[in-house]
Protein backbone atom coordinates (compact mmCIF):
# COMPACT_ATOMS: atom_id res chain seq x y z
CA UNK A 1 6.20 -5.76 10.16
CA UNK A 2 6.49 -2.78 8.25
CA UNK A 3 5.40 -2.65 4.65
CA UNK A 4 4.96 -0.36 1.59
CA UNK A 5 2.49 -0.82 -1.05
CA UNK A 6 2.97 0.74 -4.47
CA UNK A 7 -0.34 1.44 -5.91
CA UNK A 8 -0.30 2.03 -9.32
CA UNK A 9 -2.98 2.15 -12.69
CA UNK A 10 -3.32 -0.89 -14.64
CA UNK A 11 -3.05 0.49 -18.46
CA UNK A 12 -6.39 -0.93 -19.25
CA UNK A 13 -8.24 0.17 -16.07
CA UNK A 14 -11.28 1.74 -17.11
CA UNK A 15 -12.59 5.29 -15.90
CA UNK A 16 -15.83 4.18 -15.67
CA UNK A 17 -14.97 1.29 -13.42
CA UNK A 18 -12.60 3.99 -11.21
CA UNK A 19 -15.57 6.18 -10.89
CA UNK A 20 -17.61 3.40 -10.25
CA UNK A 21 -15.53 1.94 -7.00
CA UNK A 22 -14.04 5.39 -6.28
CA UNK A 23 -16.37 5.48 -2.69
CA UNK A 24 -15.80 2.03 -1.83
CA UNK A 25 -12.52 1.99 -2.18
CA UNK A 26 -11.92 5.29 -0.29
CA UNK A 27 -14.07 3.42 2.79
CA UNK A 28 -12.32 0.67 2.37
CA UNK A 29 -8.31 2.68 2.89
CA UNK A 30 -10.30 4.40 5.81
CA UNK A 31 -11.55 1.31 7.52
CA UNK A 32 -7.97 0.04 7.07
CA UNK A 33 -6.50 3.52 8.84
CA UNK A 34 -9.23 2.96 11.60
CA UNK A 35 -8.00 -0.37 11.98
CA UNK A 36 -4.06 0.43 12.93
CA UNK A 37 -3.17 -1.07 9.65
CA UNK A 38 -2.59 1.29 7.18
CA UNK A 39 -0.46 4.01 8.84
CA UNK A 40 -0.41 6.75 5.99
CA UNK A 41 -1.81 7.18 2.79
CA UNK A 42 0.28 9.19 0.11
CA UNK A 43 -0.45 10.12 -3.88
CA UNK A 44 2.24 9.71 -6.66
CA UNK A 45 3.10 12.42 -8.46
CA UNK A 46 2.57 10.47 -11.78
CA UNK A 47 -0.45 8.43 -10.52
CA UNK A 48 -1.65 6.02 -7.64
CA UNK A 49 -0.58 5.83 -4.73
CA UNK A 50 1.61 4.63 -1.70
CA UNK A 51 0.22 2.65 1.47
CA UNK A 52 2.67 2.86 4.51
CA UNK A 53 1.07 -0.35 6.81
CA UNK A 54 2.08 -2.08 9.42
CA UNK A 55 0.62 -5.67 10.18
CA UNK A 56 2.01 -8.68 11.93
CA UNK A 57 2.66 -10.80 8.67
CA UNK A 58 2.79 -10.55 5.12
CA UNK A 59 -0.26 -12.54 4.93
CA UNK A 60 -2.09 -9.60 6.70
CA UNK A 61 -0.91 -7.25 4.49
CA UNK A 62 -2.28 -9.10 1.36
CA UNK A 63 -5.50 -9.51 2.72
CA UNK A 64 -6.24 -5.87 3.43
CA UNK A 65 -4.67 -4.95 -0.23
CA UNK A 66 -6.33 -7.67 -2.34
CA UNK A 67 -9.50 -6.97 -0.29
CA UNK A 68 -9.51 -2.99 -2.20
CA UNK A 69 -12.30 -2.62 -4.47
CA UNK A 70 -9.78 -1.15 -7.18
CA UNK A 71 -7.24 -4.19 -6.45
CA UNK A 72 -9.91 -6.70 -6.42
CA UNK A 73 -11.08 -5.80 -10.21
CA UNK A 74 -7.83 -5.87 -10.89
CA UNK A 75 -7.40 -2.11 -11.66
CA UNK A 76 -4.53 -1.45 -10.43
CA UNK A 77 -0.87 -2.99 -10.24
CA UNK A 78 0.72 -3.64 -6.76
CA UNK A 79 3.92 -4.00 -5.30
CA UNK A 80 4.98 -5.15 -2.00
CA UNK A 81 7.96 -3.78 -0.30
CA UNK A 82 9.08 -5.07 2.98
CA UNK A 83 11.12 -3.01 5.11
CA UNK A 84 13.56 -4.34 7.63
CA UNK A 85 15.47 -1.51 10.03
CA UNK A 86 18.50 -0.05 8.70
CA UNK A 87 21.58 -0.80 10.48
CA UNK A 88 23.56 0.96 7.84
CA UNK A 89 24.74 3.81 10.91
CA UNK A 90 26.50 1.07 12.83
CA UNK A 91 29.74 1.47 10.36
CA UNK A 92 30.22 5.09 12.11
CA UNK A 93 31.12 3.54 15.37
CA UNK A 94 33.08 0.71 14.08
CA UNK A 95 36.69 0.19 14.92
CA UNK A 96 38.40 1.39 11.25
């Protein structure tokens, strides 16, 4: 299963507790590439930043998020977003 994950600041996260995790959480997104997991890593322009994974289940995906340093201090808001293929394309080659 494919799956995004919108990373993004918590309005009360501190700096000091950023700074603080900023290693750990930057071993923890690598052990997660090493893994097969986490496929890509991107920023957002306006702060945080986008995990592109790929697990078996949902479940899987929650573990590896809520198991970030950052996440687990609750410093930073996620979202999960799902993907399913597009089959949009198919309407091209239907009979009109």
């Amino acid at each position: 299963m494919k799956t995004v994950v919108i990373l993004t600041r918590r309005p009360d996260a501190a700096t000091d507790d950023l700074a603080r995790l900023h290693r750990a959480e930057l071993l923890a997104a690598w052990a997660g590439i090493a893994a097969g997991s986490v496929r890509a890593i991107h920023g957002l322009q306006e702060g945080g930043a986008v995990l592109e994974m790929e697990t078996s289940t949902m479940d899987e995906v929650k573990s590896f998020v809520e198991s970030l340093p950052y996440v687990d201090e609750a410093l930073l808001n996620v979202r999960y977003c799902p993907l399913k293929p597009f089959v949009g394309f198919a309407d091209l080659f239907a009979p009109a």
